[in-house]
Protein backbone atom coordinates (compact mmCIF):
# COMPACT_ATOMS: atom_id res chain seq x y z
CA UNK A 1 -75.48 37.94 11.78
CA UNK A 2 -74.66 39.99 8.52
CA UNK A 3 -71.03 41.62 10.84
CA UNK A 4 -68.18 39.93 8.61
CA UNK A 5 -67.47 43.18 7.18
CA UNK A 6 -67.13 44.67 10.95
CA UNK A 7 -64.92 41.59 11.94
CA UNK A 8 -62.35 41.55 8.26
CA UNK A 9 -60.54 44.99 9.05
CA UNK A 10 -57.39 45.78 7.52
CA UNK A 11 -54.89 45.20 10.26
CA UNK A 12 -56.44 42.42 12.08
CA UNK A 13 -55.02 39.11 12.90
CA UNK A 14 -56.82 36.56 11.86
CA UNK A 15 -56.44 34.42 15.19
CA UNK A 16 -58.69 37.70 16.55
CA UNK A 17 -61.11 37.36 13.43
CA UNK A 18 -61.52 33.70 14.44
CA UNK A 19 -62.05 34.94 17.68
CA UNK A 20 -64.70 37.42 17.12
CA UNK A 21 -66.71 35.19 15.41
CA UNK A 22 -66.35 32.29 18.01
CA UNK A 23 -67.52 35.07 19.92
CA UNK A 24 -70.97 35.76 17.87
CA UNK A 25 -71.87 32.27 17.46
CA UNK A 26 -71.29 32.05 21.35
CA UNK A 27 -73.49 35.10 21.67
CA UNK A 28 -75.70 32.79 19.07
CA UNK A 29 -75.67 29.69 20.79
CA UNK A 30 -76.93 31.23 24.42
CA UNK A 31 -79.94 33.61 22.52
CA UNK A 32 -81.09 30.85 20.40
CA UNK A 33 -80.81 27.74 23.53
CA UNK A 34 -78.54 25.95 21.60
CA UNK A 35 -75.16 23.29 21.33
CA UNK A 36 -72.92 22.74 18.86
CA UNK A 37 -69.22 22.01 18.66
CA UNK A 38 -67.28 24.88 17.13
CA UNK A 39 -64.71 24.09 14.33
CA UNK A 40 -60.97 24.68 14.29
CA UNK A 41 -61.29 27.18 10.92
CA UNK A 42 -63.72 29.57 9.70
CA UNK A 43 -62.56 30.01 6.64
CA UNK A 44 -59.58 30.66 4.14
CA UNK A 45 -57.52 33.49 2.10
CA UNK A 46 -58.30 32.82 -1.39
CA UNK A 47 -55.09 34.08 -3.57
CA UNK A 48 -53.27 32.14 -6.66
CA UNK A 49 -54.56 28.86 -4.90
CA UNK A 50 -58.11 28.38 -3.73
CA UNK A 51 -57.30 28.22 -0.35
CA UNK A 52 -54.07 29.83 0.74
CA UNK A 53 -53.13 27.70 3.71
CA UNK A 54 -51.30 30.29 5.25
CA UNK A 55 -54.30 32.28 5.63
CA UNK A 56 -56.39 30.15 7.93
CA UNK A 57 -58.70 31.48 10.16
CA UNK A 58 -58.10 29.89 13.02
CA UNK A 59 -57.02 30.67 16.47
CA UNK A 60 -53.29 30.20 16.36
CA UNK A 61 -52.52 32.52 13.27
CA UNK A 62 -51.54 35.95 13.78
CA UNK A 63 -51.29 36.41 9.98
CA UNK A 64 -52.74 40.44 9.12
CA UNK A 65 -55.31 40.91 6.91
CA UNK A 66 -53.74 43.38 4.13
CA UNK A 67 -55.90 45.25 1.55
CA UNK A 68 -57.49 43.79 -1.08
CA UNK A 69 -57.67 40.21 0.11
CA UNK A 70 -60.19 37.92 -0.46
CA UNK A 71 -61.64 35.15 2.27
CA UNK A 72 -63.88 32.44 2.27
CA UNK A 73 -65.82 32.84 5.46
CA UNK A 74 -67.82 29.33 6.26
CA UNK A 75 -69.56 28.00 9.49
CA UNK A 76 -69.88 24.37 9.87
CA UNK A 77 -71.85 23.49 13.31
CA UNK A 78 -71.62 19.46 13.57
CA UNK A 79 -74.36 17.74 15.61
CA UNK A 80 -76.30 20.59 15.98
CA UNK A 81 -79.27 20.62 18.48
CA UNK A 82 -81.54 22.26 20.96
CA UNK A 83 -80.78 22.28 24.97
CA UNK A 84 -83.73 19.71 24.77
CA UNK A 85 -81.88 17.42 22.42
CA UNK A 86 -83.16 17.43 19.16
């Protein structure tokens, strides 16, 4: 899954960023027989402040990613576990 310089393109939104990587670990989750519960942000714009709040990546912000940013791209999957349960 090494695609986050495919899915950070100049011009994007980042509610479609968030989207396309809901849509790999979807992808993910089927290939692998898995569940987990996605979160509500993968990750930040990091600017002045560590985490530049306006700069979510999440699925409601239509915020453009503009050259030379930096994110913070994380992936939290809480309770984590095969089809069979463990």
């Amino acid at each position: 899954m090494n695609e986050t310089p495919d899915i950070l393109k100049e011009g994007k939104t980042l509610a479609s960023v968030y989207s396309d990587i809901k849509n790999k670990l979807m992808q993910f989750q089927k290939l692998k027989n898995l569940e987990f519960e996605l979160q509500k942000s993968f990750g930040h714009g990091i600017g002045l402040e560590f985490k530049e709040k306006l700069l979510d990546i999440n699925e409601s912000n239509n915020s453009k990613i503009k050259p030379l940013q930096t994110y913070l791209i994380f992936l939290n999957l809480p309770n984590l576990k095969d089809k069979a349960g463990t």
